[in-house]
PDB file of N, CA and C in Angstrom:
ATOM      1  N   UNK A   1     -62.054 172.849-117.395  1.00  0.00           N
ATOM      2  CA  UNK A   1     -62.995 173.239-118.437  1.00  0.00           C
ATOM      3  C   UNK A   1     -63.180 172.092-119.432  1.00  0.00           C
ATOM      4  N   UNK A   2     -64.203 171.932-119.588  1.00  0.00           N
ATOM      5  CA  UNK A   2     -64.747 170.630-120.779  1.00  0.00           C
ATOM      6  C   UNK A   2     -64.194 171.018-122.350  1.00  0.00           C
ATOM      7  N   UNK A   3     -63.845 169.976-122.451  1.00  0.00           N
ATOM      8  CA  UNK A   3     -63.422 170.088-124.167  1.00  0.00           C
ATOM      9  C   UNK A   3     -64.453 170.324-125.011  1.00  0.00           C
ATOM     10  N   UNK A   4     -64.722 170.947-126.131  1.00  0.00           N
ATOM     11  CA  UNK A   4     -65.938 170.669-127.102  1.00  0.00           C
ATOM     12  C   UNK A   4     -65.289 170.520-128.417  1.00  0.00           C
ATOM     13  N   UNK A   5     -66.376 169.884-129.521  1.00  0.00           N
ATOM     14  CA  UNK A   5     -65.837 170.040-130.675  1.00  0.00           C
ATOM     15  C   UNK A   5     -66.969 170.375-131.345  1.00  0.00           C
ATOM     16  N   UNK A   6     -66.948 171.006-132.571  1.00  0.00           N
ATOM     17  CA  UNK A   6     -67.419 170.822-133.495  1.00  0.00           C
ATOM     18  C   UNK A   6     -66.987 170.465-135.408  1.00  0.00           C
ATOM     19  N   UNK A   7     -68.182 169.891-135.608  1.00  0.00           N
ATOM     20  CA  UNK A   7     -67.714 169.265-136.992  1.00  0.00           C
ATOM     21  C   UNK A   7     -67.223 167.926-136.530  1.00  0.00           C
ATOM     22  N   UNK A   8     -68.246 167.005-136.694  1.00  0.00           N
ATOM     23  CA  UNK A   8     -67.527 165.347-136.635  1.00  0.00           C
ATOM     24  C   UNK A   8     -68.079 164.740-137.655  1.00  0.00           C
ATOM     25  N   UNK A   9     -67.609 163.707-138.132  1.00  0.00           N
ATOM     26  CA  UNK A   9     -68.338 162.577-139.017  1.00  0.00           C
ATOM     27  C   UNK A   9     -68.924 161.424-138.565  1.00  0.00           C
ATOM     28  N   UNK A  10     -70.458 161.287-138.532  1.00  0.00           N
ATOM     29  CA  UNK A  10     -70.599 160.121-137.207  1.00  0.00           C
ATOM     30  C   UNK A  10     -70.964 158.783-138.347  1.00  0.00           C
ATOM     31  N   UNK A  11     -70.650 157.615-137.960  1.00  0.00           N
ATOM     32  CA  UNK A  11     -70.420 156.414-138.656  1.00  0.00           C
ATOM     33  C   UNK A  11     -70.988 155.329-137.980  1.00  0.00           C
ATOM     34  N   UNK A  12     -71.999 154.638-139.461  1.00  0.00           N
ATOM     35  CA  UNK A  12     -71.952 153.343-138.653  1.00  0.00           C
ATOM     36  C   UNK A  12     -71.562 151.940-139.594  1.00  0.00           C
ATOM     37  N   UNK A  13     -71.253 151.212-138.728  1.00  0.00           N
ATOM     38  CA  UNK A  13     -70.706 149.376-139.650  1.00  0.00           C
ATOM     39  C   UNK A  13     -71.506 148.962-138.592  1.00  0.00           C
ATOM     40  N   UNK A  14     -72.560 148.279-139.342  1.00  0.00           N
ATOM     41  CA  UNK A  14     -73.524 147.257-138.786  1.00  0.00           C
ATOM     42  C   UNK A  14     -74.262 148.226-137.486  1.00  0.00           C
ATOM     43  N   UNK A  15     -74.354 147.116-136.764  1.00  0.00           N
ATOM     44  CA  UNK A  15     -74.844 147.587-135.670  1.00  0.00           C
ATOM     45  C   UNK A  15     -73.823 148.874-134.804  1.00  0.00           C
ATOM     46  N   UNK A  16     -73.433 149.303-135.011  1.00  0.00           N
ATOM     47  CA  UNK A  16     -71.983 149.561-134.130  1.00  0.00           C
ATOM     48  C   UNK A  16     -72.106 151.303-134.705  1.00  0.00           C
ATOM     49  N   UNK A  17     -70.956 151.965-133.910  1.00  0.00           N
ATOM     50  CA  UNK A  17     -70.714 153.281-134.260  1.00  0.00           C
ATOM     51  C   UNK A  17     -69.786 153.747-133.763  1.00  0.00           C
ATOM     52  N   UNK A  18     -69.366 154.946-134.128  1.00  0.00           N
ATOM     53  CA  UNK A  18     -68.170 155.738-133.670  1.00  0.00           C
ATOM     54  C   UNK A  18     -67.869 157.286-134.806  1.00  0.00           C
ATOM     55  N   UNK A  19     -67.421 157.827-134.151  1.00  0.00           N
ATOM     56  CA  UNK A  19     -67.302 159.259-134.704  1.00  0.00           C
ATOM     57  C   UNK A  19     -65.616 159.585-135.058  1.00  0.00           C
ATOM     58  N   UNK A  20     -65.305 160.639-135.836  1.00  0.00           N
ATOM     59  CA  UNK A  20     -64.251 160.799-136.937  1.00  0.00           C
ATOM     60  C   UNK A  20     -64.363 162.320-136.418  1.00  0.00           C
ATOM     61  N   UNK A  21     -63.226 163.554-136.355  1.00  0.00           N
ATOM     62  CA  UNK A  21     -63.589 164.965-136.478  1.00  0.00           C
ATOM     63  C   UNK A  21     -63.402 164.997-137.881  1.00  0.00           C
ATOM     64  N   UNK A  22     -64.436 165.722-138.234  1.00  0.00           N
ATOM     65  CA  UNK A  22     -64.284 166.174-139.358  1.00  0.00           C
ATOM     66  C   UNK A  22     -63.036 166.553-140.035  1.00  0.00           C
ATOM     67  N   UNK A  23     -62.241 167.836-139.184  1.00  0.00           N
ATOM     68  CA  UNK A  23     -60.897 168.278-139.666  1.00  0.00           C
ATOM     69  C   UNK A  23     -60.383 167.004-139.660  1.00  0.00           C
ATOM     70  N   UNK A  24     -60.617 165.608-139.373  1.00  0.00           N
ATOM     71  CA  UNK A  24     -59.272 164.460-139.686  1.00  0.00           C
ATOM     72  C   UNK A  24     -59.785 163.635-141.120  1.00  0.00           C
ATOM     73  N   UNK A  25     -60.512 164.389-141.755  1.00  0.00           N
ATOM     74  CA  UNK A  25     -60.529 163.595-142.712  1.00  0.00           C
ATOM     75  C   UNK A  25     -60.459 164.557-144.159  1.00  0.00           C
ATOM     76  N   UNK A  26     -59.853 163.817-144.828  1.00  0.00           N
ATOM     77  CA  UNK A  26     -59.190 164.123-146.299  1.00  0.00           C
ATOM     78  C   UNK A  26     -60.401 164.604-147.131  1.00  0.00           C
ATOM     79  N   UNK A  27     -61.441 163.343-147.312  1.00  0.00           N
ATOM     80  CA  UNK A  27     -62.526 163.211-147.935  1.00  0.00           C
ATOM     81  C   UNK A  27     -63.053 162.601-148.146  1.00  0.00           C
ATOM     82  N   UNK A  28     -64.599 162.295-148.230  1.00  0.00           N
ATOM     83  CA  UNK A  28     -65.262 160.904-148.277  1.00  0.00           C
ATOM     84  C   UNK A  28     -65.961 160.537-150.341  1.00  0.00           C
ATOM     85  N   UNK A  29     -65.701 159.391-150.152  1.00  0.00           N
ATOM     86  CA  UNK A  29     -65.973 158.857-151.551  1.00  0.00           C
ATOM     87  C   UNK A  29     -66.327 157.344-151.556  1.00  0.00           C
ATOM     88  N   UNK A  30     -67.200 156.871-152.533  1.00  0.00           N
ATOM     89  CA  UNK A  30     -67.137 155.293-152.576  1.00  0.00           C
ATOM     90  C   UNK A  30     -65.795 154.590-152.536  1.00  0.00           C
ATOM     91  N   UNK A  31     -65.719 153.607-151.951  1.00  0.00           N
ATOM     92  CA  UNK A  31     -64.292 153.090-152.378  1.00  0.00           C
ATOM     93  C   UNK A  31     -64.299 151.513-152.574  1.00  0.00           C
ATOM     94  N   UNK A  32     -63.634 150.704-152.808  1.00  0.00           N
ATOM     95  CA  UNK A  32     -63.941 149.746-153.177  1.00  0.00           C
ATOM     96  C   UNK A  32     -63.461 148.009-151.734  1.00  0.00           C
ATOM     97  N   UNK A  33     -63.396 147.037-152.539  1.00  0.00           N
ATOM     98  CA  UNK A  33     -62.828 145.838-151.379  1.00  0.00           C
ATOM     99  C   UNK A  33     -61.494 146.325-150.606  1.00  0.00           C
ATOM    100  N   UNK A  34     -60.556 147.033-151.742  1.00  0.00           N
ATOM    101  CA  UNK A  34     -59.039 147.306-150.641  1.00  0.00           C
ATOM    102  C   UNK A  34     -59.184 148.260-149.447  1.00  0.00           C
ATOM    103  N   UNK A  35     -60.052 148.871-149.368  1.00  0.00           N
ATOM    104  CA  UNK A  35     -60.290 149.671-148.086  1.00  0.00           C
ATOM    105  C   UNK A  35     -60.792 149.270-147.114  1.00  0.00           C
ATOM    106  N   UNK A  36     -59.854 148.434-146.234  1.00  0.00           N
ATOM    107  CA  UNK A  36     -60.782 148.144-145.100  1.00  0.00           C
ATOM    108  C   UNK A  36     -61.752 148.707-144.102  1.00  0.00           C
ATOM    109  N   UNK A  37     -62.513 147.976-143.851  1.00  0.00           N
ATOM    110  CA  UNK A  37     -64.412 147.994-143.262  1.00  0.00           C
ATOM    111  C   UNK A  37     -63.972 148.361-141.901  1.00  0.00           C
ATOM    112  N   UNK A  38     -64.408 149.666-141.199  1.00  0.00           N
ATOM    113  CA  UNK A  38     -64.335 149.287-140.027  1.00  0.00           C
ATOM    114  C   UNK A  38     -65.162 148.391-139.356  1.00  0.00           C
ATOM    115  N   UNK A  39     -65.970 147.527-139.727  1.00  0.00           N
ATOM    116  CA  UNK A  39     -66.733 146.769-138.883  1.00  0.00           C
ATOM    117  C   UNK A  39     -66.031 146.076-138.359  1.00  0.00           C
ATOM    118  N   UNK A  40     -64.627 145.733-139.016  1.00  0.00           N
ATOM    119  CA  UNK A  40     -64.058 144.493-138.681  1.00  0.00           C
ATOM    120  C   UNK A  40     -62.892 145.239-137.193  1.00  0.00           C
ATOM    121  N   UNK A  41     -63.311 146.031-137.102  1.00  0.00           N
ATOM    122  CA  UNK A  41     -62.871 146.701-135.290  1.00  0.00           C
ATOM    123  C   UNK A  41     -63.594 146.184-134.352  1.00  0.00           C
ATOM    124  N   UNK A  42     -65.092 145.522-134.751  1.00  0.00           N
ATOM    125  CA  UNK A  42     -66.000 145.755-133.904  1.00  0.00           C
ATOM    126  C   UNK A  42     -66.397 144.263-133.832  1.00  0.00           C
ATOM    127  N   UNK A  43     -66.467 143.470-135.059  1.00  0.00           N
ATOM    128  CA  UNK A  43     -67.055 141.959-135.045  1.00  0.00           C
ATOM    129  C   UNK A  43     -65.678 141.240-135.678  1.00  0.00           C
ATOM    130  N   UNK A  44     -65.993 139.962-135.399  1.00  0.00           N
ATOM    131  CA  UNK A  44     -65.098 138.987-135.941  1.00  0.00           C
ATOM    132  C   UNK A  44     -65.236 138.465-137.125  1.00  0.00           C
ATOM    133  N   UNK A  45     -66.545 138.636-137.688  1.00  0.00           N
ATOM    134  CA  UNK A  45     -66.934 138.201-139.016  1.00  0.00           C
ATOM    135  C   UNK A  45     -66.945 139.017-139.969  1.00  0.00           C
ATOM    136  N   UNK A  46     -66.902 139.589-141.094  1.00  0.00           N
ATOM    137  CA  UNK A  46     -66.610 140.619-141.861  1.00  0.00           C
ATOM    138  C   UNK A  46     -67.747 140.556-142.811  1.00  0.00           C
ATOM    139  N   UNK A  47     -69.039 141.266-142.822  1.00  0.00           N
ATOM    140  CA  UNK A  47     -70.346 141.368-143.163  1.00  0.00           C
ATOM    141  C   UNK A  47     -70.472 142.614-144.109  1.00  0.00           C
ATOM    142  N   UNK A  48     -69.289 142.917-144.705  1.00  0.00           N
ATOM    143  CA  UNK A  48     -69.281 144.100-145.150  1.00  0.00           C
ATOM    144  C   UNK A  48     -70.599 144.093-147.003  1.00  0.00           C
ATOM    145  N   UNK A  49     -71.057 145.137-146.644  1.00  0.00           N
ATOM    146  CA  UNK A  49     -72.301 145.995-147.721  1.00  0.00           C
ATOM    147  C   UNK A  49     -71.682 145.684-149.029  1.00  0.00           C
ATOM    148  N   UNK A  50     -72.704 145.713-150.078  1.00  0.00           N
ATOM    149  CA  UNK A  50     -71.668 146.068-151.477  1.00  0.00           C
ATOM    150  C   UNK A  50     -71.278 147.380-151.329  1.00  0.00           C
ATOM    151  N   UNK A  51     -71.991 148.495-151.251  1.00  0.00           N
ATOM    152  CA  UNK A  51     -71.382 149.636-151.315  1.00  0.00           C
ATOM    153  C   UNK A  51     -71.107 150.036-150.224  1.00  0.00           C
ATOM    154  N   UNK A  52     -69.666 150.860-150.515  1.00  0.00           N
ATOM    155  CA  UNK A  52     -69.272 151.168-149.074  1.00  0.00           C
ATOM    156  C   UNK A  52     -68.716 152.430-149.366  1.00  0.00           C
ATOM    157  N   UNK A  53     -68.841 153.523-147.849  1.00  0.00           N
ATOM    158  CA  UNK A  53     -68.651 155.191-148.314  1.00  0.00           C
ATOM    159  C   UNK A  53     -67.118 155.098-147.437  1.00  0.00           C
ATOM    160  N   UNK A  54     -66.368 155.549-147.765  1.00  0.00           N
ATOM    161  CA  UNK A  54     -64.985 155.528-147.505  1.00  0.00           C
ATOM    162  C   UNK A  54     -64.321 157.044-146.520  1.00  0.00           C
ATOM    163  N   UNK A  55     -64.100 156.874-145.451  1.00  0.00           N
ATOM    164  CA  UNK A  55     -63.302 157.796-145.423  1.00  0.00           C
ATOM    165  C   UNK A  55     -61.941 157.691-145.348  1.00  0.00           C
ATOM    166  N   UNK A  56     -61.307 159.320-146.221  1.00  0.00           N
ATOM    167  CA  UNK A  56     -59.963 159.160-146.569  1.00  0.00           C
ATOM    168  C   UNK A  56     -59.172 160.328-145.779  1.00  0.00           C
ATOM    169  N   UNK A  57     -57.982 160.421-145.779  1.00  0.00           N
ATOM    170  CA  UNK A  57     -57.075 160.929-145.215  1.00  0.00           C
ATOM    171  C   UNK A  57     -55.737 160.351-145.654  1.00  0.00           C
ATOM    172  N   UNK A  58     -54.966 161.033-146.615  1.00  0.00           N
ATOM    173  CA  UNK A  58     -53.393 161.103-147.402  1.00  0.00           C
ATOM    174  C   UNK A  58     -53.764 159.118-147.827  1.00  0.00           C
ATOM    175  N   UNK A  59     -52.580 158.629-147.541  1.00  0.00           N
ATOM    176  CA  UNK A  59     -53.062 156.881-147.562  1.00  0.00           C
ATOM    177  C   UNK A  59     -54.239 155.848-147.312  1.00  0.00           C
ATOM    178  N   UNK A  60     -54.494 156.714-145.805  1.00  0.00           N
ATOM    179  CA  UNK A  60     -55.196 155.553-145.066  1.00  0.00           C
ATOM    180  C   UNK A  60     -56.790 156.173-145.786  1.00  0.00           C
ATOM    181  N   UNK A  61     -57.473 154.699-145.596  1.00  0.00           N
ATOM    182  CA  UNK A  61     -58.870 154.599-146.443  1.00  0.00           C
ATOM    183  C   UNK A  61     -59.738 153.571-145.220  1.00  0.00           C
ATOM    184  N   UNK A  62     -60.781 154.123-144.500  1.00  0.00           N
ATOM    185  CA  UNK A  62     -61.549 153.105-143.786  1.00  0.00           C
ATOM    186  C   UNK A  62     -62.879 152.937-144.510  1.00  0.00           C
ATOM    187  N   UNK A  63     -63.726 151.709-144.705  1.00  0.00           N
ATOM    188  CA  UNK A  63     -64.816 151.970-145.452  1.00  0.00           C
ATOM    189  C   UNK A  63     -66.282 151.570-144.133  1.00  0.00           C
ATOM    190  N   UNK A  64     -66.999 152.355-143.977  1.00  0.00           N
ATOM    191  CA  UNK A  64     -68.456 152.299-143.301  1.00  0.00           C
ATOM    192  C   UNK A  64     -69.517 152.206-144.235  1.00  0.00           C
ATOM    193  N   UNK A  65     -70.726 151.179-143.317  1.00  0.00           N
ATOM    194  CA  UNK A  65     -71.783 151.677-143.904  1.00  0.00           C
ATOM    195  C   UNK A  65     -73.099 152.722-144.252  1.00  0.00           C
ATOM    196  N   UNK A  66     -72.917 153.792-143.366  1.00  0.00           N
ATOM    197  CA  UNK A  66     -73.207 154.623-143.547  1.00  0.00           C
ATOM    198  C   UNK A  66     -72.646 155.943-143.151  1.00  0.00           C
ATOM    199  N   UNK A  67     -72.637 156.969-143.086  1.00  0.00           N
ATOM    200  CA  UNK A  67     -72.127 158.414-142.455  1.00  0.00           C
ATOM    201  C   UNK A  67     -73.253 159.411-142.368  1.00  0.00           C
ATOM    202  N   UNK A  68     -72.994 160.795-141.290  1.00  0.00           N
ATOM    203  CA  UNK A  68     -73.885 161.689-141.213  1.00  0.00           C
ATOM    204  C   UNK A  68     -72.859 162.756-140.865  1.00  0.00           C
ATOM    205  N   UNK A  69     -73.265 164.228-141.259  1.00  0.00           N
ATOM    206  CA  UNK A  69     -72.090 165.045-140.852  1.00  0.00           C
ATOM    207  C   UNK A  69     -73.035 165.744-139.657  1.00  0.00           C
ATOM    208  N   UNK A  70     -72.536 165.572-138.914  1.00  0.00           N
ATOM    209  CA  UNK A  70     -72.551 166.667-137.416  1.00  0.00           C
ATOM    210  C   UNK A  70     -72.305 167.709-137.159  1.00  0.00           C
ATOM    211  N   UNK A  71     -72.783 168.921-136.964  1.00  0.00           N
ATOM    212  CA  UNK A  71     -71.990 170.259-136.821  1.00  0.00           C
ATOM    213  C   UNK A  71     -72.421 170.872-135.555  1.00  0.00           C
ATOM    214  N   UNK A  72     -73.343 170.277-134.723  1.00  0.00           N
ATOM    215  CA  UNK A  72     -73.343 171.308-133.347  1.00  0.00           C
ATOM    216  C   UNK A  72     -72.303 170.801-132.459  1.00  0.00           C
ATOM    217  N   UNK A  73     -71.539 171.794-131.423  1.00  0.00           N
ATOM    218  CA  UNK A  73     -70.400 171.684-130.636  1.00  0.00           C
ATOM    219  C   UNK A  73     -70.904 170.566-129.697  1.00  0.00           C
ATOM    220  N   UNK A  74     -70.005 169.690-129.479  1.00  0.00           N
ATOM    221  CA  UNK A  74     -70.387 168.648-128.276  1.00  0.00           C
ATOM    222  C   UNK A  74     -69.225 168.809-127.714  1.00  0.00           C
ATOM    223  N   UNK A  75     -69.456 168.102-126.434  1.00  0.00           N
ATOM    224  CA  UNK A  75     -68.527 167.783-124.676  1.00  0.00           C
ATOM    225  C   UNK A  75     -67.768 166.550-125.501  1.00  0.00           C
ATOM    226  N   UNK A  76     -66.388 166.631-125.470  1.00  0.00           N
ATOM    227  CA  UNK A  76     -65.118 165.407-125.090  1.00  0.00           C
ATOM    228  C   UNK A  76     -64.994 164.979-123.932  1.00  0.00           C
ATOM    229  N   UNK A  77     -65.183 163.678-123.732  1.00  0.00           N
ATOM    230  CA  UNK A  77     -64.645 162.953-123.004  1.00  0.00           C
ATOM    231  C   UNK A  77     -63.287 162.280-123.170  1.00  0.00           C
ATOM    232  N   UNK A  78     -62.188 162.306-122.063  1.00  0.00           N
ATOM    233  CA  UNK A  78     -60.995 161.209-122.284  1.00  0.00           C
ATOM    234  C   UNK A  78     -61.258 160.135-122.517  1.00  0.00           C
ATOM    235  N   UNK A  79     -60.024 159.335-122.804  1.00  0.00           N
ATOM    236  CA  UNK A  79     -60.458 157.817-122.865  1.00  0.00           C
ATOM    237  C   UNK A  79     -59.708 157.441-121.710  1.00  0.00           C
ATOM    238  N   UNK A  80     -60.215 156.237-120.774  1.00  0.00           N
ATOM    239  CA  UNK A  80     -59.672 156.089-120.146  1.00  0.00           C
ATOM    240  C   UNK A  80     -58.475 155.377-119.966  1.00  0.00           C
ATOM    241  N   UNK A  81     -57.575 154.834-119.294  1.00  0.00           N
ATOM    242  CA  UNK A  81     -56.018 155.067-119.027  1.00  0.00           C
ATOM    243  C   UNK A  81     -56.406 153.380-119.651  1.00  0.00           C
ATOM    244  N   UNK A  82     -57.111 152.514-119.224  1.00  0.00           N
ATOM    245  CA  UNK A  82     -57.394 150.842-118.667  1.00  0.00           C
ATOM    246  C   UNK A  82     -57.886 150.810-120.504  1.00  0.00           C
ATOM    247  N   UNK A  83     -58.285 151.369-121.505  1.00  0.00           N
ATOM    248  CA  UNK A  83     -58.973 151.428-123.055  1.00  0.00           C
ATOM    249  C   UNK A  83     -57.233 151.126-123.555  1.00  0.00           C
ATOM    250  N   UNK A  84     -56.164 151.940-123.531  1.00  0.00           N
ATOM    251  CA  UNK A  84     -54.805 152.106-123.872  1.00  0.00           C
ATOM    252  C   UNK A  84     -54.889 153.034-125.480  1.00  0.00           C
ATOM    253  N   UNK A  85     -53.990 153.172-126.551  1.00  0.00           N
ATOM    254  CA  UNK A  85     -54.311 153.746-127.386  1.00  0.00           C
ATOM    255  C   UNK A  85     -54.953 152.716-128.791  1.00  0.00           C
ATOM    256  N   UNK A  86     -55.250 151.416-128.670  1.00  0.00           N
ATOM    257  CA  UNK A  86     -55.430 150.430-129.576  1.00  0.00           C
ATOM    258  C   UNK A  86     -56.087 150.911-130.711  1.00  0.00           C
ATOM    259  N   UNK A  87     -57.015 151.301-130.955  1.00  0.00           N
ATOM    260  CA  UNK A  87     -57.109 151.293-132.794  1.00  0.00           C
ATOM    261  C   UNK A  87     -57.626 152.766-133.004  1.00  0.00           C
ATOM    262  N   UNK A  88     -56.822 154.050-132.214  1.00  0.00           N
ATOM    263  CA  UNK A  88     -56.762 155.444-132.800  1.00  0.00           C
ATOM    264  C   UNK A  88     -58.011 155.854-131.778  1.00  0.00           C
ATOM    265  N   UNK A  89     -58.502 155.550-130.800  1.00  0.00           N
ATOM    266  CA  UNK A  89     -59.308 156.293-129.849  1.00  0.00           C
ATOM    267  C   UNK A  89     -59.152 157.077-128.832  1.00  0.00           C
ATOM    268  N   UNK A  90     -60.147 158.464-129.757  1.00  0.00           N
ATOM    269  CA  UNK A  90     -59.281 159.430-129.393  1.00  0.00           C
ATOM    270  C   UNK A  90     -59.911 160.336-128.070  1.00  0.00           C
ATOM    271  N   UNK A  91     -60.675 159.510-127.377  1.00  0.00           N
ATOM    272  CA  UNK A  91     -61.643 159.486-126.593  1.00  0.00           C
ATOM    273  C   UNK A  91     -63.204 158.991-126.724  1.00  0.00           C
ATOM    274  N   UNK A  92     -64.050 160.147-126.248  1.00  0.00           N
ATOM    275  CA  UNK A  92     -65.472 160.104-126.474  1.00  0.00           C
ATOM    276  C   UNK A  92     -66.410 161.289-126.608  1.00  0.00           C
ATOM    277  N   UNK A  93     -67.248 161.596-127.811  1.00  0.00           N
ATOM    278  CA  UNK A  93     -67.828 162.353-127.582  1.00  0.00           C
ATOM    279  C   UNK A  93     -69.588 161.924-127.484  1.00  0.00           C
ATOM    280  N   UNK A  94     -70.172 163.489-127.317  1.00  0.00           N
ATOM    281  CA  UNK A  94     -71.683 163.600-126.753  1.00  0.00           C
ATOM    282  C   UNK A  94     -72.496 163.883-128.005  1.00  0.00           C
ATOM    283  N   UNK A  95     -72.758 163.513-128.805  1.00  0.00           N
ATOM    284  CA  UNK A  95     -73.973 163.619-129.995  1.00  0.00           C
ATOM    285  C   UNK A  95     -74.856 163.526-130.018  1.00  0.00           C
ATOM    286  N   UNK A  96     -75.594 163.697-130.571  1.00  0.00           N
ATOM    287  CA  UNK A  96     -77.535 163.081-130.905  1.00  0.00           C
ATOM    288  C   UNK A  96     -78.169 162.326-129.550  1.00  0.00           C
ATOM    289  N   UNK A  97     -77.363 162.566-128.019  1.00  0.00           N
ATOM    290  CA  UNK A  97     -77.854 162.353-127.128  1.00  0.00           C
ATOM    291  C   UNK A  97     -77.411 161.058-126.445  1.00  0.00           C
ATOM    292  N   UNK A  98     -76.335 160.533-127.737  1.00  0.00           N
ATOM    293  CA  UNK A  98     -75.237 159.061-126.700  1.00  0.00           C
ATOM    294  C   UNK A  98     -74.127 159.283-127.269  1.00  0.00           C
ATOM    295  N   UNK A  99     -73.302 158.761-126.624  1.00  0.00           N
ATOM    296  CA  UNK A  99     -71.741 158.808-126.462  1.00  0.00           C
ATOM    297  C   UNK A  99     -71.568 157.771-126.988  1.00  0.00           C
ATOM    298  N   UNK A 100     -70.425 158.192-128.235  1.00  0.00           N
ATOM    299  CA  UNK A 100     -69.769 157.891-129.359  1.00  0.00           C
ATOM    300  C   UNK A 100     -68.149 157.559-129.257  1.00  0.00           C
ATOM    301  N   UNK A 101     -67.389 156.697-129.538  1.00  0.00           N
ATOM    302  CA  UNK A 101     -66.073 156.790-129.579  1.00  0.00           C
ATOM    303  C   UNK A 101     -65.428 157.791-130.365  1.00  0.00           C
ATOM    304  N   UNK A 102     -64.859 158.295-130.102  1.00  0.00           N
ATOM    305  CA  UNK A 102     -63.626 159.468-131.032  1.00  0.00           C
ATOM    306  C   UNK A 102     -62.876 158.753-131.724  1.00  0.00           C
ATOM    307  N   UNK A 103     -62.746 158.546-132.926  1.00  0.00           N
ATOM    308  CA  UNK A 103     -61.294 157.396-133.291  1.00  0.00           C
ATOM    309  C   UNK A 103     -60.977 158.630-134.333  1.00  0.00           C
ATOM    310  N   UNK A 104     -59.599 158.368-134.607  1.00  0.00           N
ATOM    311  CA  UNK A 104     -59.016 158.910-135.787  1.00  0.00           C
ATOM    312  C   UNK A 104     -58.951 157.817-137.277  1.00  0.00           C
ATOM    313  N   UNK A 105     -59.110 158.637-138.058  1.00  0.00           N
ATOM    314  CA  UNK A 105     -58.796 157.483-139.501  1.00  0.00           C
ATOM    315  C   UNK A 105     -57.618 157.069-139.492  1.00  0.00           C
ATOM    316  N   UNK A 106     -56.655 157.739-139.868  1.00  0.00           N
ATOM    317  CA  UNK A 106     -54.769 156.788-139.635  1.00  0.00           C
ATOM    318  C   UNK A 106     -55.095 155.837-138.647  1.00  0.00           C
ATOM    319  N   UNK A 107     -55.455 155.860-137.105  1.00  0.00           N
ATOM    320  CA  UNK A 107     -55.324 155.279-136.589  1.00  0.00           C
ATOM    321  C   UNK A 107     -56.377 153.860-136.551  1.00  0.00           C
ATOM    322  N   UNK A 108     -57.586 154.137-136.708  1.00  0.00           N
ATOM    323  CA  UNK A 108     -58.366 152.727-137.049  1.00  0.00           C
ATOM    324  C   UNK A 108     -57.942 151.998-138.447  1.00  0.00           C
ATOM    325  N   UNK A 109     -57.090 152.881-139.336  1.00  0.00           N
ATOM    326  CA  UNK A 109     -57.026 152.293-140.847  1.00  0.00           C
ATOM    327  C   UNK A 109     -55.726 151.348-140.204  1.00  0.00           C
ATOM    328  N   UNK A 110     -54.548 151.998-138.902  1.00  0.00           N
ATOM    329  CA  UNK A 110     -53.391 151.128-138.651  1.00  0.00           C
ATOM    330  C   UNK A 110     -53.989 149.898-138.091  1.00  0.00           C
ATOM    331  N   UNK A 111     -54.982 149.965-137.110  1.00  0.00           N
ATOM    332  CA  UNK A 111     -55.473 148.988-136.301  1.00  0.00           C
ATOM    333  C   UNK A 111     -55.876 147.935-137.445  1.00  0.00           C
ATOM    334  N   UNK A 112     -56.598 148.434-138.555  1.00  0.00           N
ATOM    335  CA  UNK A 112     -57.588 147.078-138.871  1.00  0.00           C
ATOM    336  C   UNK A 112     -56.922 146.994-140.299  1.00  0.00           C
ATOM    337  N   UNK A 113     -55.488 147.597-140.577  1.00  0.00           N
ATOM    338  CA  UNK A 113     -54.568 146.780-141.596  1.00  0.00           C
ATOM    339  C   UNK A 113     -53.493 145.784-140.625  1.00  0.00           C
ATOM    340  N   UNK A 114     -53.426 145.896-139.570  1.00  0.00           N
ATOM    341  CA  UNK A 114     -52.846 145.160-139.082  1.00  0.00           C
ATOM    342  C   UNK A 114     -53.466 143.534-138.689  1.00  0.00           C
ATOM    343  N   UNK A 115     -54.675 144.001-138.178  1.00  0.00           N
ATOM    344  CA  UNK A 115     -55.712 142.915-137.721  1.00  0.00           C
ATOM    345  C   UNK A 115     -56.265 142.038-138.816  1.00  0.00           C
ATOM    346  N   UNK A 116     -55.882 142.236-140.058  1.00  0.00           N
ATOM    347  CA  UNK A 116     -56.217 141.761-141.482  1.00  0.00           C
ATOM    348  C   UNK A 116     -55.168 140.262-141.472  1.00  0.00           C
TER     349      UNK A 116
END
């Protein structure tokens, strides 16, 4: 039986995207330079906006340039075995008609305080 979810947070840094479940996040707010960008998951250069919308969860703080909240149920996909668990992906889901990465916040905020 196919997984579904509903309630995600879908995100983008730059060109790029990826989705958040909703239940994994604390709360979203402006936040400032100490919150790292997820763009910098995605590019090598760090192009980050002046303003940036933050999502939070207890510590960890990732900042994007934009967000949209999602609420119809979509299909999960796994991630596959050959991806490994590298910066909180928590598969893939089906949205607005393309497939999105699943990441968790703890886990992209561990990836790209480390990669700093």
């Amino acid at each position: 039986m196919q997984r579904t979810l509903e309630g995600l947070v879908l995100c983008w840094v730059g060109p790029h995207r990826f989705a958040v479940h909703a239940n994994g996040v604390g709360s979203i707010a402006d936040v400032g330079a100490e919150a790292p960008w997820a763009g910098r998951a995605f590019e090598a250069t760090e192009a980050r906006p002046a303003l940036s919308r933050g999502l939070l969860l207890g510590d960890a703080a990732v900042a994007v340039d934009r967000l949209d909240i999602f609420t119809q149920p979509c299909p999960v996909y796994a991630t596959p075995e050959l991806c490994g668990p590298g910066a909180g992906l928590e598969g893939f889901v089906l949205a607005q008609g393309e497939l999105w990465p699943l990441v968790s916040v703890p886990g992209l905020f561990r990836y790209l305080s480390e990669a700093r």
